[in-house]
Every structure is written in C-alpha cells, then in structure tokens.
PDB file of N, CA and C in Angstrom:
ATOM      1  N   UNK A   1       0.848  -1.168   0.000  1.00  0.00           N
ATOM      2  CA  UNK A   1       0.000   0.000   0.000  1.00  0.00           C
ATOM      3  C   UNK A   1       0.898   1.237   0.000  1.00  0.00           C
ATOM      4  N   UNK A   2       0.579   2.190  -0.908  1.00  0.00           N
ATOM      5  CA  UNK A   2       1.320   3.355  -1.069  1.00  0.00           C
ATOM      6  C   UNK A   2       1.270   3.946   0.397  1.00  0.00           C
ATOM      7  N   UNK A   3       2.353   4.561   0.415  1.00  0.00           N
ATOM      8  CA  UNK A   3       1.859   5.797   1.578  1.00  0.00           C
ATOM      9  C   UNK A   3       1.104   6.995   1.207  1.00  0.00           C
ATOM     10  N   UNK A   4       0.816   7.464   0.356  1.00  0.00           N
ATOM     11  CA  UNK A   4      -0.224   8.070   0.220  1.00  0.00           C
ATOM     12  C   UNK A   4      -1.651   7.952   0.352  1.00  0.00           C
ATOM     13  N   UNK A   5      -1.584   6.793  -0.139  1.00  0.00           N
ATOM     14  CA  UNK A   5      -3.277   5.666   0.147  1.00  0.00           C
ATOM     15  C   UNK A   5      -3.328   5.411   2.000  1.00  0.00           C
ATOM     16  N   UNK A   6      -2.302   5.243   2.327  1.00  0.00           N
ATOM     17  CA  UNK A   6      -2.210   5.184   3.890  1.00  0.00           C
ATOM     18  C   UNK A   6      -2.762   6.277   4.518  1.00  0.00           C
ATOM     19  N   UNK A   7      -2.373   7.265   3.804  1.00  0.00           N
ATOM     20  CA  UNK A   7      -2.329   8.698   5.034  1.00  0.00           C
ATOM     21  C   UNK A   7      -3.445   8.847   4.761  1.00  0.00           C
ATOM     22  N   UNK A   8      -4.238   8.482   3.719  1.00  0.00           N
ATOM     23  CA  UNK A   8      -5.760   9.259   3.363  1.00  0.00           C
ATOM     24  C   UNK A   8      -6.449   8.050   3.888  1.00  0.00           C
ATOM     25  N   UNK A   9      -6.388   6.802   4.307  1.00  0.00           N
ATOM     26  CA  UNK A   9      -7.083   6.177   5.261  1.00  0.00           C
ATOM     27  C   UNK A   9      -6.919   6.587   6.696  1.00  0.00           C
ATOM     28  N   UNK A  10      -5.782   6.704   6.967  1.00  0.00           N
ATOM     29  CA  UNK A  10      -5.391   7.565   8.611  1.00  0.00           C
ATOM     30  C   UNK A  10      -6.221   8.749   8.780  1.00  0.00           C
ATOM     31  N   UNK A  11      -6.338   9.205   7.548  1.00  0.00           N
ATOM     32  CA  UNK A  11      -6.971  11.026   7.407  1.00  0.00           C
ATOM     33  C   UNK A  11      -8.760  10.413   8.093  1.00  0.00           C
ATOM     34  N   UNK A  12      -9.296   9.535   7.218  1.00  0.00           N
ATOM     35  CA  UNK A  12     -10.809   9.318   7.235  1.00  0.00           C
ATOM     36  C   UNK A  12     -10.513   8.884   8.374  1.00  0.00           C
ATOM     37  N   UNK A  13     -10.072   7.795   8.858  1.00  0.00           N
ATOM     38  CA  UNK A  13     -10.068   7.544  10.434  1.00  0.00           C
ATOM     39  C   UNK A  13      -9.753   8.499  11.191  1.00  0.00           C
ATOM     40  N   UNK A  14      -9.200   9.346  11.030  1.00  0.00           N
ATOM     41  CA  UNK A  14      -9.198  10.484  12.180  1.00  0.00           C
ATOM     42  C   UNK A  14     -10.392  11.498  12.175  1.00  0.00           C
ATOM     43  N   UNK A  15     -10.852  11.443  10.932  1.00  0.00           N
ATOM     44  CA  UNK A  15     -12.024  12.528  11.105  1.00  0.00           C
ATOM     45  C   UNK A  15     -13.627  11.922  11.871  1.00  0.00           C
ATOM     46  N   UNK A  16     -13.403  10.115  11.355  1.00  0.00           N
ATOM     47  CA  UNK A  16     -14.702   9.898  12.155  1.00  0.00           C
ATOM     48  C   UNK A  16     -14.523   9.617  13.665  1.00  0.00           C
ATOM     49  N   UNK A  17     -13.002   9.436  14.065  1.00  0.00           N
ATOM     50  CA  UNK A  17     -13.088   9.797  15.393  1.00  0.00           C
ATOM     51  C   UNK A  17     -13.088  11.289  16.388  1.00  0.00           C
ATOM     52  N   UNK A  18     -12.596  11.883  15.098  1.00  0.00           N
ATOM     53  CA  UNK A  18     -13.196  13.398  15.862  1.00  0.00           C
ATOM     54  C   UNK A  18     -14.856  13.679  15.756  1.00  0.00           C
ATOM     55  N   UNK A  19     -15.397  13.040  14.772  1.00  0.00           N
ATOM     56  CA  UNK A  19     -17.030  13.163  14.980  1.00  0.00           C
ATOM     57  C   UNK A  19     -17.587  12.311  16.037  1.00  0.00           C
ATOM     58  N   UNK A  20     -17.060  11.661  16.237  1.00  0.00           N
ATOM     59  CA  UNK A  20     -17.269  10.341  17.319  1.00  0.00           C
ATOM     60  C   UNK A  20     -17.276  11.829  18.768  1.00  0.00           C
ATOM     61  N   UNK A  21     -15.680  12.343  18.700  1.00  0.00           N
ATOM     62  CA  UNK A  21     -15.660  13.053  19.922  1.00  0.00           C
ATOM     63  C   UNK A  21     -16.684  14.185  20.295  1.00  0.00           C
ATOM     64  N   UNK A  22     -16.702  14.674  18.981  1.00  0.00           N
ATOM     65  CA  UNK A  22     -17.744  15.875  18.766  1.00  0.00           C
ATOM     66  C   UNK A  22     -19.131  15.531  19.629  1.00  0.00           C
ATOM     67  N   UNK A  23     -19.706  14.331  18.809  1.00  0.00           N
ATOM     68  CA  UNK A  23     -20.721  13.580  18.876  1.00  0.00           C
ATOM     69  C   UNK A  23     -20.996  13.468  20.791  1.00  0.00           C
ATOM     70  N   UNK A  24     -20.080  12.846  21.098  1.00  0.00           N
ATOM     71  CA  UNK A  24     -20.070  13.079  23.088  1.00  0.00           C
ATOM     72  C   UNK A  24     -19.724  13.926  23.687  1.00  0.00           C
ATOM     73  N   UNK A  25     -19.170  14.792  23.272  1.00  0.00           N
ATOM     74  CA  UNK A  25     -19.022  16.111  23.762  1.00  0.00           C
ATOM     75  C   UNK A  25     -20.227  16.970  24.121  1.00  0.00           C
ATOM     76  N   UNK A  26     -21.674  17.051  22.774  1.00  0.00           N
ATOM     77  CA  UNK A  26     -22.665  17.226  22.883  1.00  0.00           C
ATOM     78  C   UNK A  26     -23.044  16.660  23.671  1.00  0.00           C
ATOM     79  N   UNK A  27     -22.778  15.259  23.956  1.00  0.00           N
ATOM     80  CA  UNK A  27     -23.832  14.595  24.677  1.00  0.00           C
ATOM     81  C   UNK A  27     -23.482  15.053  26.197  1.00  0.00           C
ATOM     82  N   UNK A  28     -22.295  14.957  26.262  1.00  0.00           N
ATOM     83  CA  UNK A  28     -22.151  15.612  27.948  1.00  0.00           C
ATOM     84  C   UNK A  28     -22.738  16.903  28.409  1.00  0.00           C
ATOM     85  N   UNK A  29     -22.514  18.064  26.937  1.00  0.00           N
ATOM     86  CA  UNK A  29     -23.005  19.126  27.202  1.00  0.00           C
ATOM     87  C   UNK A  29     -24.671  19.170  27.634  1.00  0.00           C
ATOM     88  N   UNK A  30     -25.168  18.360  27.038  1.00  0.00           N
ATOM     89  CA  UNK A  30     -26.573  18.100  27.603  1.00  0.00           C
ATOM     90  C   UNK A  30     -27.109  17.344  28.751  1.00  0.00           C
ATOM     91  N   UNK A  31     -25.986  16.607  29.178  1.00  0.00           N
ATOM     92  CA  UNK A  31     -26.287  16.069  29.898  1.00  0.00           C
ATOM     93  C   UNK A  31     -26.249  17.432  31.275  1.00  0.00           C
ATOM     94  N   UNK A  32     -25.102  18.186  30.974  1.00  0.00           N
ATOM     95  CA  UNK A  32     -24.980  19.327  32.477  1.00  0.00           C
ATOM     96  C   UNK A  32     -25.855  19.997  32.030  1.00  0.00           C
ATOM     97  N   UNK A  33     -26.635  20.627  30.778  1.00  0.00           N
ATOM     98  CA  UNK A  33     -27.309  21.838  30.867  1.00  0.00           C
ATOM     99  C   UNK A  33     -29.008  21.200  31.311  1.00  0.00           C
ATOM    100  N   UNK A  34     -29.131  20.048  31.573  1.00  0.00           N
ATOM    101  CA  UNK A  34     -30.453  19.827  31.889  1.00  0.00           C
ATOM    102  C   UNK A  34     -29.948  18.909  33.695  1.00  0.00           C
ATOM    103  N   UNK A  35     -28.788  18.747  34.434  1.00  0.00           N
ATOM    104  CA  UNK A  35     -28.447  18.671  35.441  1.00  0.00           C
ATOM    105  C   UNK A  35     -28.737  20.130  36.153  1.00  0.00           C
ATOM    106  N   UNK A  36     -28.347  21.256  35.612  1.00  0.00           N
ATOM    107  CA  UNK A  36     -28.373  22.695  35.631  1.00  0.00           C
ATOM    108  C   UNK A  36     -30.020  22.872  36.041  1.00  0.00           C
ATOM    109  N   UNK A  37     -30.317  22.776  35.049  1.00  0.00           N
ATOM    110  CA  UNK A  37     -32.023  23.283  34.915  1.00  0.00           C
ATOM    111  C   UNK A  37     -33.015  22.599  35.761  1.00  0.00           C
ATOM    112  N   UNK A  38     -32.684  21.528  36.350  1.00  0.00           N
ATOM    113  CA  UNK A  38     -33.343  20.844  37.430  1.00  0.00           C
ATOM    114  C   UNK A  38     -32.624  20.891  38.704  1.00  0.00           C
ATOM    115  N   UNK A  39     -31.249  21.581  39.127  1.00  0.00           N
ATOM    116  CA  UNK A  39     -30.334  21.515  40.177  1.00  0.00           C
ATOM    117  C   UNK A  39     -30.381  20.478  41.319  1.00  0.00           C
ATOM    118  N   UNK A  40     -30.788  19.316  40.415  1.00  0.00           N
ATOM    119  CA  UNK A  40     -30.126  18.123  40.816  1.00  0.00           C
ATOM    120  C   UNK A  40     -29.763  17.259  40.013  1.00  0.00           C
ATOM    121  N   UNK A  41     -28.550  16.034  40.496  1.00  0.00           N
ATOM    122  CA  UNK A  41     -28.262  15.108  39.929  1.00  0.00           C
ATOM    123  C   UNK A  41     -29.347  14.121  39.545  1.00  0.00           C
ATOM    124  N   UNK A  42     -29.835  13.700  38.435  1.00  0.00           N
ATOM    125  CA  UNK A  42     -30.925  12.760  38.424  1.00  0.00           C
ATOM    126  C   UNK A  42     -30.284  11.284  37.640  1.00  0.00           C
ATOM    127  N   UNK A  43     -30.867   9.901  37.635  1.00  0.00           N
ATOM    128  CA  UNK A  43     -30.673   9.153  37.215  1.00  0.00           C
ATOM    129  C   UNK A  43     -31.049   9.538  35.354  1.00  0.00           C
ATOM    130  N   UNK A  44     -31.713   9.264  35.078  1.00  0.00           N
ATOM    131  CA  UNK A  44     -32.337   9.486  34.090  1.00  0.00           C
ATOM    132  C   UNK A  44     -31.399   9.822  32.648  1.00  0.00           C
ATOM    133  N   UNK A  45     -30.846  11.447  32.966  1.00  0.00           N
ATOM    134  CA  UNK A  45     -30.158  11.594  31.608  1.00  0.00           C
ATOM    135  C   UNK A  45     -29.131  10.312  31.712  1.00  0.00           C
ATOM    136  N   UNK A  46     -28.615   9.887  32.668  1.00  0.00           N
ATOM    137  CA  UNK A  46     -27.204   9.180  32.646  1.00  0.00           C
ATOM    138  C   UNK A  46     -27.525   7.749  32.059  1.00  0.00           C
ATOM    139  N   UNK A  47     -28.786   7.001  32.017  1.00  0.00           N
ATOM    140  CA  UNK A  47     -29.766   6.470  31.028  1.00  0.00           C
ATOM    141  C   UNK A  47     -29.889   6.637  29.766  1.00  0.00           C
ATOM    142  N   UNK A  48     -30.277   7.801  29.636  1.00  0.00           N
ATOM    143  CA  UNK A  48     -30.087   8.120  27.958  1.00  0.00           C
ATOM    144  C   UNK A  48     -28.527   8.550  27.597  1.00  0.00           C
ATOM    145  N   UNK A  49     -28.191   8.530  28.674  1.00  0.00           N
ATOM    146  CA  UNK A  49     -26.712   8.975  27.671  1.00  0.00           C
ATOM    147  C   UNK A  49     -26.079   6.928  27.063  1.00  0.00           C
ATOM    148  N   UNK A  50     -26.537   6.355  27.866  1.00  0.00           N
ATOM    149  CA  UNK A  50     -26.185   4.996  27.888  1.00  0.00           C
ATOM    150  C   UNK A  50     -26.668   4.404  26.702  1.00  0.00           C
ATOM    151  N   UNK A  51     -28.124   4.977  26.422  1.00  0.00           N
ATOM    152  CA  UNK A  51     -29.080   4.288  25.800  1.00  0.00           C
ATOM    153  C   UNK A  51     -28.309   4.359  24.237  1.00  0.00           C
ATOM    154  N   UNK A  52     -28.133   5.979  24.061  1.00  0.00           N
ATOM    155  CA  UNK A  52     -27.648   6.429  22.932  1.00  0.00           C
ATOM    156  C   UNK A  52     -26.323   5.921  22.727  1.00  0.00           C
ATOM    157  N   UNK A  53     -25.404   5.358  23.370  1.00  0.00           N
ATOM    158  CA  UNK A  53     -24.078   4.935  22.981  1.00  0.00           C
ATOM    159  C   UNK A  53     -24.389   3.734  22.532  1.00  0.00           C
ATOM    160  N   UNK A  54     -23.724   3.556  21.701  1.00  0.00           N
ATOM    161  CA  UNK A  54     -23.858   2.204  21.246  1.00  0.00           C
ATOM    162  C   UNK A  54     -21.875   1.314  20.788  1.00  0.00           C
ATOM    163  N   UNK A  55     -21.994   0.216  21.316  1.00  0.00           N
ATOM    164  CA  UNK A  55     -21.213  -0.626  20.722  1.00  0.00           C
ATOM    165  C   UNK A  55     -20.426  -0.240  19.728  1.00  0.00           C
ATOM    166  N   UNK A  56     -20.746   0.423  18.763  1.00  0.00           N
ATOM    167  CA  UNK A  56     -19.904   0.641  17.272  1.00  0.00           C
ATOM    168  C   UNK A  56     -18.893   1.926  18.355  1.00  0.00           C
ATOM    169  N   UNK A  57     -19.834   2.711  19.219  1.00  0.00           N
ATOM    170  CA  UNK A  57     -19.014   4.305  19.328  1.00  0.00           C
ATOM    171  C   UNK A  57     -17.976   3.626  19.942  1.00  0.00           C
ATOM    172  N   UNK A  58     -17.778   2.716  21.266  1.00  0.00           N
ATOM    173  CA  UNK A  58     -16.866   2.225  21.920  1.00  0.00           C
ATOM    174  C   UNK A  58     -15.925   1.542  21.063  1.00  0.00           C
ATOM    175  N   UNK A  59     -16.195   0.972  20.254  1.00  0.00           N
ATOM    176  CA  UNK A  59     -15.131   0.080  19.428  1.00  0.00           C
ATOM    177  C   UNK A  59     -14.387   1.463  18.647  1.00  0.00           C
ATOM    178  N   UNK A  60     -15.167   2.115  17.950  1.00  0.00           N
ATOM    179  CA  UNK A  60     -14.135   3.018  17.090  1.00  0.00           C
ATOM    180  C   UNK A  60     -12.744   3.972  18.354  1.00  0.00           C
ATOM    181  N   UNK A  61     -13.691   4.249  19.333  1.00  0.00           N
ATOM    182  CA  UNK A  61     -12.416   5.240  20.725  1.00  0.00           C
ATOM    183  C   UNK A  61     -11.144   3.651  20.760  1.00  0.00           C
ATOM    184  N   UNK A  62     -11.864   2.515  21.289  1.00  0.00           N
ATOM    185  CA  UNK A  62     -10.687   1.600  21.455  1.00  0.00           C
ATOM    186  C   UNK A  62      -9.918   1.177  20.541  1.00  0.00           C
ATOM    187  N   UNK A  63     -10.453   0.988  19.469  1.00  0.00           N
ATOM    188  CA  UNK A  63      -9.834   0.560  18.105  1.00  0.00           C
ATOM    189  C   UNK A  63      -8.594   1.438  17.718  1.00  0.00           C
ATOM    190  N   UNK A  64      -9.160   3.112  18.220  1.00  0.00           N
ATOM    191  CA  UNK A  64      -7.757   3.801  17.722  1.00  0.00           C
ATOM    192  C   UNK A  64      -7.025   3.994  18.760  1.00  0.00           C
ATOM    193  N   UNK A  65      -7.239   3.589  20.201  1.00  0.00           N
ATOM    194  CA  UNK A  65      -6.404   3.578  20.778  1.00  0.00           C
ATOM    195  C   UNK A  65      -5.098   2.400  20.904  1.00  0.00           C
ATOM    196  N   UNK A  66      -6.039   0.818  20.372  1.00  0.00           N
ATOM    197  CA  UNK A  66      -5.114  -0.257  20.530  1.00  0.00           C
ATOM    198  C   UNK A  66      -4.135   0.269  19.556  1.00  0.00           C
ATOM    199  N   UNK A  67      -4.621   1.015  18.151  1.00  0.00           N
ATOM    200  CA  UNK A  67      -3.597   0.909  16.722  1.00  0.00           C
ATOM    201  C   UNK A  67      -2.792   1.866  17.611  1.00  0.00           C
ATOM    202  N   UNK A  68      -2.750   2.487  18.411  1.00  0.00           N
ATOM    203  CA  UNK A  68      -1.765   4.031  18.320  1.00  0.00           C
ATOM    204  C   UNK A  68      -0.711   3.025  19.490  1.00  0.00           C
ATOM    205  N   UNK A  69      -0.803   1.859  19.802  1.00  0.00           N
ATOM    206  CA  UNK A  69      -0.044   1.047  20.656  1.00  0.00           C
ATOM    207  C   UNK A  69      -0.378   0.865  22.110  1.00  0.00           C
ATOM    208  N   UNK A  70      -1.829   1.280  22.554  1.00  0.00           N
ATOM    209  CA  UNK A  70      -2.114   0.868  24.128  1.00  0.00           C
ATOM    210  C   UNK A  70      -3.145   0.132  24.072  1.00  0.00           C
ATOM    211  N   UNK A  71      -2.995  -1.200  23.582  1.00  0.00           N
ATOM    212  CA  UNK A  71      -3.703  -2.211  22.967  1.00  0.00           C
ATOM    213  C   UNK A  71      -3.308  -3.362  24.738  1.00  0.00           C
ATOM    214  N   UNK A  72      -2.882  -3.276  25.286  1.00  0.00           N
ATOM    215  CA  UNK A  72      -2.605  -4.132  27.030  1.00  0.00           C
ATOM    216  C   UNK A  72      -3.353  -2.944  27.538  1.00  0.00           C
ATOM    217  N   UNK A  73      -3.368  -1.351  27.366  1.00  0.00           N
ATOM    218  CA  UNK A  73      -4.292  -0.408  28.271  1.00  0.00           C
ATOM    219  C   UNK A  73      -5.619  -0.989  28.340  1.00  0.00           C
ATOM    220  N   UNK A  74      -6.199  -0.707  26.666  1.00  0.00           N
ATOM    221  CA  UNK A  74      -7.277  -1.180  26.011  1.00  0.00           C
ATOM    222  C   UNK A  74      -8.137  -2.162  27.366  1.00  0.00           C
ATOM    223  N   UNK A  75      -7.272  -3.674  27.212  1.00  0.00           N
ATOM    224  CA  UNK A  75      -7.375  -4.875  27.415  1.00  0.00           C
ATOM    225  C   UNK A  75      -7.756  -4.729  29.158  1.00  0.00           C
ATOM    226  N   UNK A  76      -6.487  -3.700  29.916  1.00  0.00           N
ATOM    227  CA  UNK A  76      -7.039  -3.709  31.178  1.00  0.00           C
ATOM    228  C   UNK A  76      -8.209  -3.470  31.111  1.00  0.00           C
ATOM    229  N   UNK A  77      -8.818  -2.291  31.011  1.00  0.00           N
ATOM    230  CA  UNK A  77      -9.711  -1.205  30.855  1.00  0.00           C
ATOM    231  C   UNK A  77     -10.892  -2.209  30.804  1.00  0.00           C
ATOM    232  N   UNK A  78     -11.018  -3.130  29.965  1.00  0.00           N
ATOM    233  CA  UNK A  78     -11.982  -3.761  29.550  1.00  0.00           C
ATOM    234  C   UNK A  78     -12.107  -4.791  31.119  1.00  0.00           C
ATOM    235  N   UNK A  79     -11.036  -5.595  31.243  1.00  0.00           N
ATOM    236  CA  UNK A  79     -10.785  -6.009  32.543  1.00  0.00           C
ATOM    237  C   UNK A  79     -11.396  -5.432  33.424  1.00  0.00           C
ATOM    238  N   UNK A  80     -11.040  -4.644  34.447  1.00  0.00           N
ATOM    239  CA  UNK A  80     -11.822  -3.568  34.844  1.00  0.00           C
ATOM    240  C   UNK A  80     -13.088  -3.833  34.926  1.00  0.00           C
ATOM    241  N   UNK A  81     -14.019  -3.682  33.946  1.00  0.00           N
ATOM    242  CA  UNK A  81     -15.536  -3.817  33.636  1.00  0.00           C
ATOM    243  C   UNK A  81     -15.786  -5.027  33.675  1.00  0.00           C
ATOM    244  N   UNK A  82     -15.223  -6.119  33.807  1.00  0.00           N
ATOM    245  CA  UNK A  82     -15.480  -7.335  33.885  1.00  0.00           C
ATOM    246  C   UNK A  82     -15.635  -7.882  32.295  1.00  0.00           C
ATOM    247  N   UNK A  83     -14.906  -7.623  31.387  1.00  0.00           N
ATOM    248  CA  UNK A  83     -15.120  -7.784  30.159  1.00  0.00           C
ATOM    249  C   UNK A  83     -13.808  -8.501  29.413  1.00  0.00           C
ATOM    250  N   UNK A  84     -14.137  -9.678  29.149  1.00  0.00           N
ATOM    251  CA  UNK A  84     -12.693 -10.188  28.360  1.00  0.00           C
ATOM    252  C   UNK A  84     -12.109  -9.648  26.778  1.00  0.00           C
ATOM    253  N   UNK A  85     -13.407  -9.479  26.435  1.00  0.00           N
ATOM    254  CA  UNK A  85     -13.978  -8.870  25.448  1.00  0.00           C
ATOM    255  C   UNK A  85     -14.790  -7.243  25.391  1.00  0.00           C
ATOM    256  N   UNK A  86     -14.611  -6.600  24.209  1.00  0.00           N
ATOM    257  CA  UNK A  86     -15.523  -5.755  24.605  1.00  0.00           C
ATOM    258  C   UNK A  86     -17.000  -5.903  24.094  1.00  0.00           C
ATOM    259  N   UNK A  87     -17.506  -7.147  23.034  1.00  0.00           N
ATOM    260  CA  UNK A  87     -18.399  -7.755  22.939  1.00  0.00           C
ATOM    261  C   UNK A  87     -19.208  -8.263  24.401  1.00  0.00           C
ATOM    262  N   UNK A  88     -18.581  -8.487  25.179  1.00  0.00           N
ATOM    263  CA  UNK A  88     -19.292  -8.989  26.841  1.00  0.00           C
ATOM    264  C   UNK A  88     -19.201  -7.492  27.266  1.00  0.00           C
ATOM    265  N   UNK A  89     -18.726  -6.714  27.223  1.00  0.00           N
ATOM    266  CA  UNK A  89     -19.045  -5.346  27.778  1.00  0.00           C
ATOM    267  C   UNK A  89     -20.631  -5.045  28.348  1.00  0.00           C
ATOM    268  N   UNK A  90     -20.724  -5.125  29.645  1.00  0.00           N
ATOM    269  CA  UNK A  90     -22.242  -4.540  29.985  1.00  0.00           C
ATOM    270  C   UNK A  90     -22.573  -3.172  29.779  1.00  0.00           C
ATOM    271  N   UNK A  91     -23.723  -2.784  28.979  1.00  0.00           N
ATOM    272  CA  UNK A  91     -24.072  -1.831  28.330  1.00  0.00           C
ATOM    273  C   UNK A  91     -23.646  -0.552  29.721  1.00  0.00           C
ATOM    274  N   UNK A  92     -24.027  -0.521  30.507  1.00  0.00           N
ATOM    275  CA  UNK A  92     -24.308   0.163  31.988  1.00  0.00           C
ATOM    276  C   UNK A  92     -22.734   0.768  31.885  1.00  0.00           C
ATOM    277  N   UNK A  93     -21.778  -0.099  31.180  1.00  0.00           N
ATOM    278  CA  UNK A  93     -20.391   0.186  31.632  1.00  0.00           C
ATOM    279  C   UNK A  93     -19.969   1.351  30.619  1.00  0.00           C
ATOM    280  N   UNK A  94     -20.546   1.842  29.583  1.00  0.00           N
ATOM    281  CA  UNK A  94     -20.108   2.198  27.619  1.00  0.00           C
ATOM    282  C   UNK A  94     -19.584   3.406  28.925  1.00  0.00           C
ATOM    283  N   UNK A  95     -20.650   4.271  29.129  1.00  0.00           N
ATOM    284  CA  UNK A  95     -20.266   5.713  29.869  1.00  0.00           C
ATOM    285  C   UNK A  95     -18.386   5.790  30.265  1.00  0.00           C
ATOM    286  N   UNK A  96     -18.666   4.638  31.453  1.00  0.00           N
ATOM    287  CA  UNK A  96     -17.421   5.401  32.348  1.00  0.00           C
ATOM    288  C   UNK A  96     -16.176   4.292  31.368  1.00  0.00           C
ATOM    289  N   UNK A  97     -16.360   3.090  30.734  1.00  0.00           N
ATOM    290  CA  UNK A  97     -15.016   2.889  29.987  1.00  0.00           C
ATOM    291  C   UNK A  97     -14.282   4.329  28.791  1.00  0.00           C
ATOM    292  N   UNK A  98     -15.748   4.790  27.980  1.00  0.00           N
ATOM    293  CA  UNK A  98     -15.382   5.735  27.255  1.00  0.00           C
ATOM    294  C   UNK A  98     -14.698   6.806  28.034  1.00  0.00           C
ATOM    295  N   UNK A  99     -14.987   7.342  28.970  1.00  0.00           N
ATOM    296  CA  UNK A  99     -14.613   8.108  30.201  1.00  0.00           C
ATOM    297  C   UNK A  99     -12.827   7.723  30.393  1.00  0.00           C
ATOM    298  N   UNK A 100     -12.763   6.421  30.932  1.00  0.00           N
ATOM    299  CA  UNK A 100     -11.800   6.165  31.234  1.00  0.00           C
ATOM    300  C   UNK A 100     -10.918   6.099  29.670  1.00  0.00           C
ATOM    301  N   UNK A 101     -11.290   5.657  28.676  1.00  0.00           N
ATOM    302  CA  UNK A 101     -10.469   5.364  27.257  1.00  0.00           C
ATOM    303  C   UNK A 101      -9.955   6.913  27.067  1.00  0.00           C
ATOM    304  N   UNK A 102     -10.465   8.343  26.821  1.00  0.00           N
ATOM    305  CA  UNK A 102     -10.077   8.937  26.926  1.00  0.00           C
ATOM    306  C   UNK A 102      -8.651   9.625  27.400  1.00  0.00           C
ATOM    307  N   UNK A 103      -8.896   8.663  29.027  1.00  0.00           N
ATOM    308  CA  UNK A 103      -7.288   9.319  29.509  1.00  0.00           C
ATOM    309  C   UNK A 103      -5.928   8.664  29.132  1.00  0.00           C
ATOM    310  N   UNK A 104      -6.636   7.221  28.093  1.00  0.00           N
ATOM    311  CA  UNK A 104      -5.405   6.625  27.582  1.00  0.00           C
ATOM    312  C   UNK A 104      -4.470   7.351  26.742  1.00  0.00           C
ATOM    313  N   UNK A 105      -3.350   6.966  27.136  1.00  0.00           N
ATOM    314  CA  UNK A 105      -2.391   7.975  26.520  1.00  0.00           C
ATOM    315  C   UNK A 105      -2.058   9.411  26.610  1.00  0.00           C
ATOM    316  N   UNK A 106      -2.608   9.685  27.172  1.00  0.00           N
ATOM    317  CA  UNK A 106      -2.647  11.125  27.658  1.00  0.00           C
ATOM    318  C   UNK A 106      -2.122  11.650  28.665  1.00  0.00           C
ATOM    319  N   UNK A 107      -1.266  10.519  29.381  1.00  0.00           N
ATOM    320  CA  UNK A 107      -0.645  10.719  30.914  1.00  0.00           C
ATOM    321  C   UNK A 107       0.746  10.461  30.682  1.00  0.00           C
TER     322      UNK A 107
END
C-alpha cells in the first residue's frame, strides 16, 4: 500500500473519530445543561446517555487507541468492567469505559 493511500485512510479515520468526539461532547453538554435546569443530579439523563451509545461508538475510541499502541491499556480497561472482550461489555459500563479510554495515553 502506497503511503499516500495510507495517510488518506489515517486522514478518514481520524475525522470519524473526531465526529465520534464531537458527537459526546454534545452529549455531555446536555447532559450538564439539563443537570443545571433541574439543580439536581438525576438518574435518568445518565440512562439516555447509555441508551444512545452504542457498541460501534466504543469500538471506534478503542480501536484507535489499541492501533496508536495501548492495545494491554485497552485490554485492562476492559478487565476492569469485567469484560474479556468488549463484545461482553455490559451496556451500563459504555459511559465510564469511554470516560476512562479517553485518559489513555494522555498521561
């Protein structure tokens, strides 16, 4: 594979993981501006924030984290949640692994 053909697959993969980020970024933002507007913590949005994540969003955050080389982080992380796999991943967990996938690499 050329390296040119490379970088413009690296390119599309980086842009749908910045829509990916975009994409939860909103979602957090909504999640505080209606925490705000009721001035309490409620169960509920943290429900729909769950509801709306889905499987594909978690695989694309881990996927580019194993390629960028924290593919044993990845693996704890999943550990952690009780997950050998992230296919066994309990839905309840998408929130705080994405949460936690975030600080991979970043320390």
């Amino acid at each position: 594979m050329s390296q040119h053909k490379q970088l413009l697959e690296l390119i599309t993969e980086m842009e749908g993981t910045a829509k990916y980020y975009l994409r939860l970024v909103d979602e957090f933002k909504k999640l505080l501006s209606t925490e705000e507007k009721t001035g309490a913590t409620s169960e509920e949005p943290k429900s729909e924030q769950q509801k709306e994540l889905k499987l594909e969003d978690i695989r694309a955050v881990l996927a580019t984290k194993a390629k960028d080389g924290y593919k044993n982080e990845v693996r704890a992380l999943l550990n952690k949640y009780g997950a050998e796999s992230l296919s066994a991943l309990a839905t309840e967990h998408y929130v705080a692994v994405l949460e936690e996938a975030g600080g991979i690499g970043n320390a």
